[in-house]
Protein backbone atom coordinates (compact mmCIF):
# COMPACT_ATOMS: atom_id res chain seq x y z
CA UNK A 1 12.18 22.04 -10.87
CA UNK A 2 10.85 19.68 -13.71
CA UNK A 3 10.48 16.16 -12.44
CA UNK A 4 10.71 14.10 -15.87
CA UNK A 5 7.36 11.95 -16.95
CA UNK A 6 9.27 8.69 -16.69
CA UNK A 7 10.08 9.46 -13.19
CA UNK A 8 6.21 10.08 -12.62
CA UNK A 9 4.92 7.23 -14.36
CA UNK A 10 7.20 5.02 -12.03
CA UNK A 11 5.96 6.62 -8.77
CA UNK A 12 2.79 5.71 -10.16
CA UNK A 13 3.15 2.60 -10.84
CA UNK A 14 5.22 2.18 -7.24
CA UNK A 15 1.70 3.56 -6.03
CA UNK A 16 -0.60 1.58 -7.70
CA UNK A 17 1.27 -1.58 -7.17
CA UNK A 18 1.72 -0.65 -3.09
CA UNK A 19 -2.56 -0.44 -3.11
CA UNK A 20 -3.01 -3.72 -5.24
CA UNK A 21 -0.38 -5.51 -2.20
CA UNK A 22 -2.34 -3.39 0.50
CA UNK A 23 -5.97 -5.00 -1.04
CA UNK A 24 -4.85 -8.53 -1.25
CA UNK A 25 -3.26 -8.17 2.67
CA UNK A 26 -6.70 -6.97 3.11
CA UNK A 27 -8.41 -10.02 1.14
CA UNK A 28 -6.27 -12.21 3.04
CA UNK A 29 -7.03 -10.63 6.73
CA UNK A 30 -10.28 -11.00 6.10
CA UNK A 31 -10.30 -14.75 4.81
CA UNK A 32 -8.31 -15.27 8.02
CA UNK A 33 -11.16 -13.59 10.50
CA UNK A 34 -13.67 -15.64 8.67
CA UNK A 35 -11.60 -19.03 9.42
CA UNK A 36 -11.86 -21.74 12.12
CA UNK A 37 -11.79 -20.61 15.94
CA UNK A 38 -8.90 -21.73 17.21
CA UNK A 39 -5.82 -20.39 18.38
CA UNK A 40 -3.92 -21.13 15.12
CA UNK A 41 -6.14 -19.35 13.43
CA UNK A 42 -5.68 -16.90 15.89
CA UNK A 43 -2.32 -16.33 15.15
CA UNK A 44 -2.40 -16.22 11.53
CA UNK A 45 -5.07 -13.75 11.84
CA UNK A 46 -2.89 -11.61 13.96
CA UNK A 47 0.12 -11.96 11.53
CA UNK A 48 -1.72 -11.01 8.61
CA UNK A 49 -3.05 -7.92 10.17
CA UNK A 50 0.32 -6.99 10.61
CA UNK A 51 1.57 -7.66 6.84
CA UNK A 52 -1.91 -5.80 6.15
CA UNK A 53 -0.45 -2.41 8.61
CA UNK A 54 2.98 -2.64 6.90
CA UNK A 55 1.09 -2.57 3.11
CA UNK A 56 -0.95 -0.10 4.02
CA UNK A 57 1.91 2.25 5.58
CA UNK A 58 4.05 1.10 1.96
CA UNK A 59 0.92 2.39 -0.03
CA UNK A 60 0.58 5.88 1.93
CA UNK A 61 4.26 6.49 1.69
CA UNK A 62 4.04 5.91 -2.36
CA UNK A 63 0.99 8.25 -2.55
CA UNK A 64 3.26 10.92 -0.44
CA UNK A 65 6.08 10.83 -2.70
CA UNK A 66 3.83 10.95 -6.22
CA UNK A 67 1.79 13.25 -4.49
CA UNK A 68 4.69 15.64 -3.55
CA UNK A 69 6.42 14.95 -7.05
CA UNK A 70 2.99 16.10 -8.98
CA UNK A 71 2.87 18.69 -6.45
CA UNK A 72 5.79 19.89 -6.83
CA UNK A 73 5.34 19.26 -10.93
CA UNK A 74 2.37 21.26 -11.48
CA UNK A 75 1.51 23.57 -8.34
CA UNK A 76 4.54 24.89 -7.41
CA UNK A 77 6.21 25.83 -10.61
């Protein structure tokens, strides 16, 4: 089955955008654990390591799919 080049430049592109949201959930864990002791903080740091889970799950599931698709594409003929 040929998958079409537009359809893997835009699984691609889903990809690479997933890993630039999973690195800035990252960035902003990190600011977070590196922020005032207080239970506040606390909280925010706990929320943002659960937006940085969910990105990171979103950027594995687009690197699945292109992976399959080029896979698929070029392997399996």
């Amino acid at each position: 089955m040929t998958i079409e080049k537009a359809d893997l430049d835009q699984m691609q592109s889903n990809y690479k955008a997933a890993v630039d949201e999973w690195v800035t959930a990252i960035r902003l864990e990190e600011a977070l654990a590196s922020a005032n002791h207080s239970v506040a903080e606390i909280d925010k740091w706990e929320a943002a390591a659960n937006r940085e889970e969910e990105a990171r799950n979103q950027a594995k599931a687009a690197k699945q799919a292109y992976e399959s698709a080029l896979r698929q594409e070029f392997v399996d003929f």
